[in-house]
Protein backbone atom coordinates (compact mmCIF):
# COMPACT_ATOMS: atom_id res chain seq x y z
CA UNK A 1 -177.05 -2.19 -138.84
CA UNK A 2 -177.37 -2.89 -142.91
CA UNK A 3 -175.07 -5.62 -142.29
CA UNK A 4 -176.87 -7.53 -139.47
CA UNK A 5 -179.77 -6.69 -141.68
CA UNK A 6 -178.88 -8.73 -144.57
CA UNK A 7 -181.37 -8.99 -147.15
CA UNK A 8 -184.99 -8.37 -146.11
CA UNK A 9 -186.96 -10.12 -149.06
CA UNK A 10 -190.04 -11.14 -147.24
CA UNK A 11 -189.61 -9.87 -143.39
CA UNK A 12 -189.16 -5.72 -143.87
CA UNK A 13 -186.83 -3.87 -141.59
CA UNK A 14 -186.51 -0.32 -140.13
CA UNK A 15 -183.54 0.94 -139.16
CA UNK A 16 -183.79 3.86 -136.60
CA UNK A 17 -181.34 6.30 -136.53
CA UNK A 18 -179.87 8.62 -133.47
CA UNK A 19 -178.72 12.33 -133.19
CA UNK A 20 -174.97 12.51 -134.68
CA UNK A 21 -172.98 13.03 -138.18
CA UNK A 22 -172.68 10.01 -139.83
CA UNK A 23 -169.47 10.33 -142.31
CA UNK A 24 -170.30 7.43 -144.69
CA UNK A 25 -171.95 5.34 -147.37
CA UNK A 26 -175.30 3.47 -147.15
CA UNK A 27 -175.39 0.95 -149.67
CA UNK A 28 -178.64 -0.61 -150.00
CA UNK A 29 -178.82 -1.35 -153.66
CA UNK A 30 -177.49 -5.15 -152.97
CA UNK A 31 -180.38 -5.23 -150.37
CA UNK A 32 -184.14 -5.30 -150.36
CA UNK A 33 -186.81 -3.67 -147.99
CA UNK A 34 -184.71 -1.80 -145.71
CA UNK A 35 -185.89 1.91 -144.61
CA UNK A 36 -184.07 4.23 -142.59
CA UNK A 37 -185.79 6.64 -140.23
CA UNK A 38 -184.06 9.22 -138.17
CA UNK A 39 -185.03 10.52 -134.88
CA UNK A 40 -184.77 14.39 -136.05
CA UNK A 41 -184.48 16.00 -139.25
CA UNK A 42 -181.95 18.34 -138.73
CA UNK A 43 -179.52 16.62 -136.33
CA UNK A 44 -179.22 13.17 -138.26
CA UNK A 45 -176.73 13.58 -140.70
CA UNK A 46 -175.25 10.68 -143.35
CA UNK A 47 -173.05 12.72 -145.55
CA UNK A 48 -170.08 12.24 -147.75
CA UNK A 49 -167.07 14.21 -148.39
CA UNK A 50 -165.37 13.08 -151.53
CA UNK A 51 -167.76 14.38 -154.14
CA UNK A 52 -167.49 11.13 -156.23
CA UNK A 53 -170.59 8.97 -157.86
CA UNK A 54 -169.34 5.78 -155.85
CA UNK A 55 -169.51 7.76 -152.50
CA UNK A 56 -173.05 8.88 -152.52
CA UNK A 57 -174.01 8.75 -148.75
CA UNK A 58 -177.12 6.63 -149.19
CA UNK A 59 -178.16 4.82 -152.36
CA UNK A 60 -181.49 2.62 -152.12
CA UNK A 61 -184.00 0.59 -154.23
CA UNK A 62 -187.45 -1.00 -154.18
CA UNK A 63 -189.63 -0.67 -151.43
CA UNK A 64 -188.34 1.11 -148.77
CA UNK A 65 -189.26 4.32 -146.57
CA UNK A 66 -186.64 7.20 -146.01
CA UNK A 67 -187.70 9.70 -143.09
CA UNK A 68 -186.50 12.68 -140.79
CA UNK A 69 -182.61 12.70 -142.29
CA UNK A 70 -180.78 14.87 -143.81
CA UNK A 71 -178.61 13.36 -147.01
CA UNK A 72 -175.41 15.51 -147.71
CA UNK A 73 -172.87 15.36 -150.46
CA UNK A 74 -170.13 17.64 -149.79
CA UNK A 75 -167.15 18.04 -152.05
CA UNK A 76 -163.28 18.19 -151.19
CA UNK A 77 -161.27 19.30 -154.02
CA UNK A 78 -162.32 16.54 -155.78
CA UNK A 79 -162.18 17.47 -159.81
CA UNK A 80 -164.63 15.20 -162.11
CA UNK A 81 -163.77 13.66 -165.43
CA UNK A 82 -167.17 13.31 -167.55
CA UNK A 83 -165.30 11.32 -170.55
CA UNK A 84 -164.49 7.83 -169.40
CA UNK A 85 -167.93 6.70 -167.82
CA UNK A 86 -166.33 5.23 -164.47
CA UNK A 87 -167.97 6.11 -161.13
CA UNK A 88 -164.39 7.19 -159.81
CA UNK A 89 -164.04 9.78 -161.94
CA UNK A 90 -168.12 11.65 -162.06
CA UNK A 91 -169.61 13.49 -159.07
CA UNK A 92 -172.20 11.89 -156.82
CA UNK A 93 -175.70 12.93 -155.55
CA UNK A 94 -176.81 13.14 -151.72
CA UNK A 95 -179.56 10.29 -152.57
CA UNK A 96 -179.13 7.86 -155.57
CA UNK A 97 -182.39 5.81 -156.44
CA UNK A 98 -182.27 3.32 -159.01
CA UNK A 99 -182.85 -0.33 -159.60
CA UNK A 100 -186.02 -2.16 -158.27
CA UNK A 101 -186.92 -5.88 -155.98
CA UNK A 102 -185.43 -9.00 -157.18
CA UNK A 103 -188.70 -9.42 -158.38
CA UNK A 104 -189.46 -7.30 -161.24
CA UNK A 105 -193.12 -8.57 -161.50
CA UNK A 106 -193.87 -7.35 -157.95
CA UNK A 107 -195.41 -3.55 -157.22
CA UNK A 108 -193.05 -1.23 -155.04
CA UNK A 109 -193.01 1.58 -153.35
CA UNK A 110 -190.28 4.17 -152.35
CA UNK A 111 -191.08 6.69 -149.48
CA UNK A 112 -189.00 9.95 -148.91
CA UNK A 113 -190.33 11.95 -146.10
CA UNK A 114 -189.24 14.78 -144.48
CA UNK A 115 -185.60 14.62 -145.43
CA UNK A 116 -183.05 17.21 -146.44
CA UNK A 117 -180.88 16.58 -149.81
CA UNK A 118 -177.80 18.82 -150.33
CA UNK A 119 -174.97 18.32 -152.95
CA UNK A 120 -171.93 20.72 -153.99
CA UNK A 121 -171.22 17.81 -156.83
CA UNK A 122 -174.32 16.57 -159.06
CA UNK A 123 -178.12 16.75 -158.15
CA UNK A 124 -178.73 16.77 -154.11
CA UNK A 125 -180.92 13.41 -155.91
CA UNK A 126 -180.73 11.13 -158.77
CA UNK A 127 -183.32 8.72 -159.70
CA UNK A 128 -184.86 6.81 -162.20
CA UNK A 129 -188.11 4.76 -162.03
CA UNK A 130 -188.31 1.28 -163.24
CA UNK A 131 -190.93 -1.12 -164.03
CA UNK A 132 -193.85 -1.70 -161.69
CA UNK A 133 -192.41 0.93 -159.38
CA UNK A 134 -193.46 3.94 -157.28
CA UNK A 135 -191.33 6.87 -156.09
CA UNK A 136 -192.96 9.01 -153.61
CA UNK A 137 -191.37 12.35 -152.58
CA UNK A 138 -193.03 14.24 -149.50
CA UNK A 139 -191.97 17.37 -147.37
CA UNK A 140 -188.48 17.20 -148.39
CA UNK A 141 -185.69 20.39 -149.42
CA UNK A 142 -183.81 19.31 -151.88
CA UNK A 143 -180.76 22.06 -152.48
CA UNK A 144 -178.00 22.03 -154.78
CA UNK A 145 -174.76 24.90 -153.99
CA UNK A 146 -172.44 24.13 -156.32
CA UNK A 147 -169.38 26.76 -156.17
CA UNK A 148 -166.78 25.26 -159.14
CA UNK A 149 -168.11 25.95 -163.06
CA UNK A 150 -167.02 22.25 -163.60
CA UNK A 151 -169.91 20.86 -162.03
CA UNK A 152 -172.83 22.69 -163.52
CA UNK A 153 -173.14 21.12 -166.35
CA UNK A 154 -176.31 21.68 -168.55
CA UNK A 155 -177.84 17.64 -168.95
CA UNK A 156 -177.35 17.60 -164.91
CA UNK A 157 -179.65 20.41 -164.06
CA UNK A 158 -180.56 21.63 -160.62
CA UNK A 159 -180.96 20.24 -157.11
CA UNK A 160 -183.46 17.28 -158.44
CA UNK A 161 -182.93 14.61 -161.26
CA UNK A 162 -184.85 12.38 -162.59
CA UNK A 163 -186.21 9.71 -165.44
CA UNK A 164 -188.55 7.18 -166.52
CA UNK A 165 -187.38 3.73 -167.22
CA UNK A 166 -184.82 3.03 -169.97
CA UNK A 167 -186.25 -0.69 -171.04
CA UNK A 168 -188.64 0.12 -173.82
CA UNK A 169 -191.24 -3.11 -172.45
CA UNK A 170 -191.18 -1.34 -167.86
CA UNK A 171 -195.07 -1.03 -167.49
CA UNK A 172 -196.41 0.94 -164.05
CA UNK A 173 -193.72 3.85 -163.57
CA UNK A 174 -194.75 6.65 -160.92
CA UNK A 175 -193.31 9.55 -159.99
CA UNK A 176 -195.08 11.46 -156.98
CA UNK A 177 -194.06 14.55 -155.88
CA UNK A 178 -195.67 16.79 -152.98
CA UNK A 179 -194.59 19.61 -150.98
CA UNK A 180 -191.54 19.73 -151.69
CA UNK A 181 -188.98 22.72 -151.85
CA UNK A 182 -186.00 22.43 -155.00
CA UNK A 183 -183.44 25.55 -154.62
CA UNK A 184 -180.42 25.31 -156.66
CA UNK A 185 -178.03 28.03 -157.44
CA UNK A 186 -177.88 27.93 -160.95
CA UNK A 187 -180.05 26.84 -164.11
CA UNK A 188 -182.90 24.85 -163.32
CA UNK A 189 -184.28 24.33 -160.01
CA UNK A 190 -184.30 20.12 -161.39
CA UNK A 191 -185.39 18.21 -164.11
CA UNK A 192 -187.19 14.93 -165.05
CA UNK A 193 -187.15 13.14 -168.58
CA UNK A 194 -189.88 11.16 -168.90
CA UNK A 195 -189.50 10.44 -173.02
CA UNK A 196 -186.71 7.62 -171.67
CA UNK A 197 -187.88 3.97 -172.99
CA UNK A 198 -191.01 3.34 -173.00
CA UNK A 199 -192.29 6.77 -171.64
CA UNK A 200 -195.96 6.04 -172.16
CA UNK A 201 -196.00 4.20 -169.05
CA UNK A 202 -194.55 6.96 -166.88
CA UNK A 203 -196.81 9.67 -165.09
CA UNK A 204 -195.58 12.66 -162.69
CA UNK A 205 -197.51 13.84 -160.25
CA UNK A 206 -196.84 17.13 -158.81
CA UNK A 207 -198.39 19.31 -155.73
CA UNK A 208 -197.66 22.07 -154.16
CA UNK A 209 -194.17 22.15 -155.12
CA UNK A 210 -192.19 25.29 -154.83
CA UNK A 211 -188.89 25.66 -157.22
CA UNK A 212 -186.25 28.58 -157.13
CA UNK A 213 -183.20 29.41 -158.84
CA UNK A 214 -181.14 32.20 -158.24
CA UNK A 215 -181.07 32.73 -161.84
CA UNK A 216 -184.26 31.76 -163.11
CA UNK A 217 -186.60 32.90 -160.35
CA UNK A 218 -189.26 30.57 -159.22
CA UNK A 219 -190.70 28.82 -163.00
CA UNK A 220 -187.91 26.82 -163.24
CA UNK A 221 -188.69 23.02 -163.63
CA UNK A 222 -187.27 21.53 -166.94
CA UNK A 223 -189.61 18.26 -167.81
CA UNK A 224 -189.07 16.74 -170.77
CA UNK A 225 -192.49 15.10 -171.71
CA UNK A 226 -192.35 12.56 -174.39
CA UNK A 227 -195.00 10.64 -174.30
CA UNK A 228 -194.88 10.44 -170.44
CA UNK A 229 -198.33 11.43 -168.74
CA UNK A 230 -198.55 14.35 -166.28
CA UNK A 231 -201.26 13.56 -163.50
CA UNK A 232 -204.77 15.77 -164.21
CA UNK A 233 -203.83 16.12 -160.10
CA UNK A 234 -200.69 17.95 -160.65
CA UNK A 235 -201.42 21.96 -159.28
CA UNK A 236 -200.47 24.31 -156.77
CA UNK A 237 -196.89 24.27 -158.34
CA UNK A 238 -194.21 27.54 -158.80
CA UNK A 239 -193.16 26.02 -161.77
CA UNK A 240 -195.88 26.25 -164.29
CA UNK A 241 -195.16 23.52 -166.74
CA UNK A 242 -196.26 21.07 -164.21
CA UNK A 243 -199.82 22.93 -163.75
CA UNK A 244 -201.87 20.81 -165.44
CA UNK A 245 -205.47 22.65 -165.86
């Protein structure tokens, strides 16, 4: 279906997806304004079972609207090597968001509803936000269960990362984040660095999000400010440092 697709600069598509376990990888970061929408939440599945950055089951850009899946990284024995910088050798996430439309200039949006994110390898999601760009997180689980020391590594932390642009000039970043659930079983519960570039042009919002990690309870949200905004909106989370007021 991404194939027949092509790429959707000016004439958006949906792809709808049935009931089933899809073993594979999405790649839509070659390809604008595609969205993928499953039928049901818990019974459409796009997973991957290597473990490995290059083989993260669905990894998306620019405007685009992700609903009603459920994104799974799953990890076979695979053993990551963090020293050589090659996407063979480092873990994957369930969901990989980065890069933006082939127009820079232009405003997008990116729309995660309702899914389920689960990873045994890095973050369930990775993401950074890039100029003149929205991210928009609603009603998803995001849950990381990682059972081998080798992948909990401390600048990876929890079942959500994330980070503001790393061009020192991206203008508009946004980060929005509402009732949502991040379990991990380890450290943090996630993280996002906004001090990356030029952070003064990044803001989080954050509502009514509820963290937990089995070893640091439920105030467990690392965010490393900067000079990155958080929104006067953000309340109503477990995780304190993203109360603001």
């Amino acid at each position: 279906a991404v194939r027949n697709a092509g790429d959707c600069d000016n004439n958006p598509v949906t792809i709808l997806i049935y009931e089933g376990v899809y073993d594979e990888v999405v790649y839509l970061r070659n390809k604008h304004n595609i969205s993928l929408k499953g039928v049901n939440r818990d019974k459409c599945i796009i997973k991957n079972t290597t473990g490995q950055y290059y083989a993260t089951p669905v990894m998306v850009n620019g405007d685009f609207t992700i609903e009603n899946l459920t994104l799974r990284m799953e990890e076979n024995g695979f053993y990551p090597e963090y020293t050589d910088n090659t996407f063979t050798t480092y873990p994957g996430y369930a969901l990989h968001i980065d890069g933006n439309s082939k127009d820079i200039t232009k405003e997008t949006i990116g729309r995660i509803r309702n899914c389920t994110c689960y990873s045994e390898a890095f973050p369930a999601v990775g993401m950074g936000v890039n100029q003149n760009q929205t991210v928009i997180f609603e009603n998803c689980e995001f849950v990381r269960n990682c059972t081998k020391d080798y992948f909990k590594r401390d600048n990876w932390r929890g079942a959500f990362v994330g980070h503001s642009s790393n061009y020192p000039t991206a203008p508009n970043q946004k980060l929005i984040i509402k009732d949502c659930i991040f379990k991990s079983n380890y450290g943090y519960a996630g993280n996002v660095r906004g001090e990356l570039g030029d952070s003064s042009a990044f803001t989080l919002t954050a509502i009514n999000n509820t963290f937990y990690s089995n070893e640091m309870g439920k105030d467990c949200f690392d965010y490393t400010v900067g000079q990155s905004h958080l929104h006067p909106m953000s309340n109503g989370n477990t995780a304190t440092n993203l109360n603001n007021g």
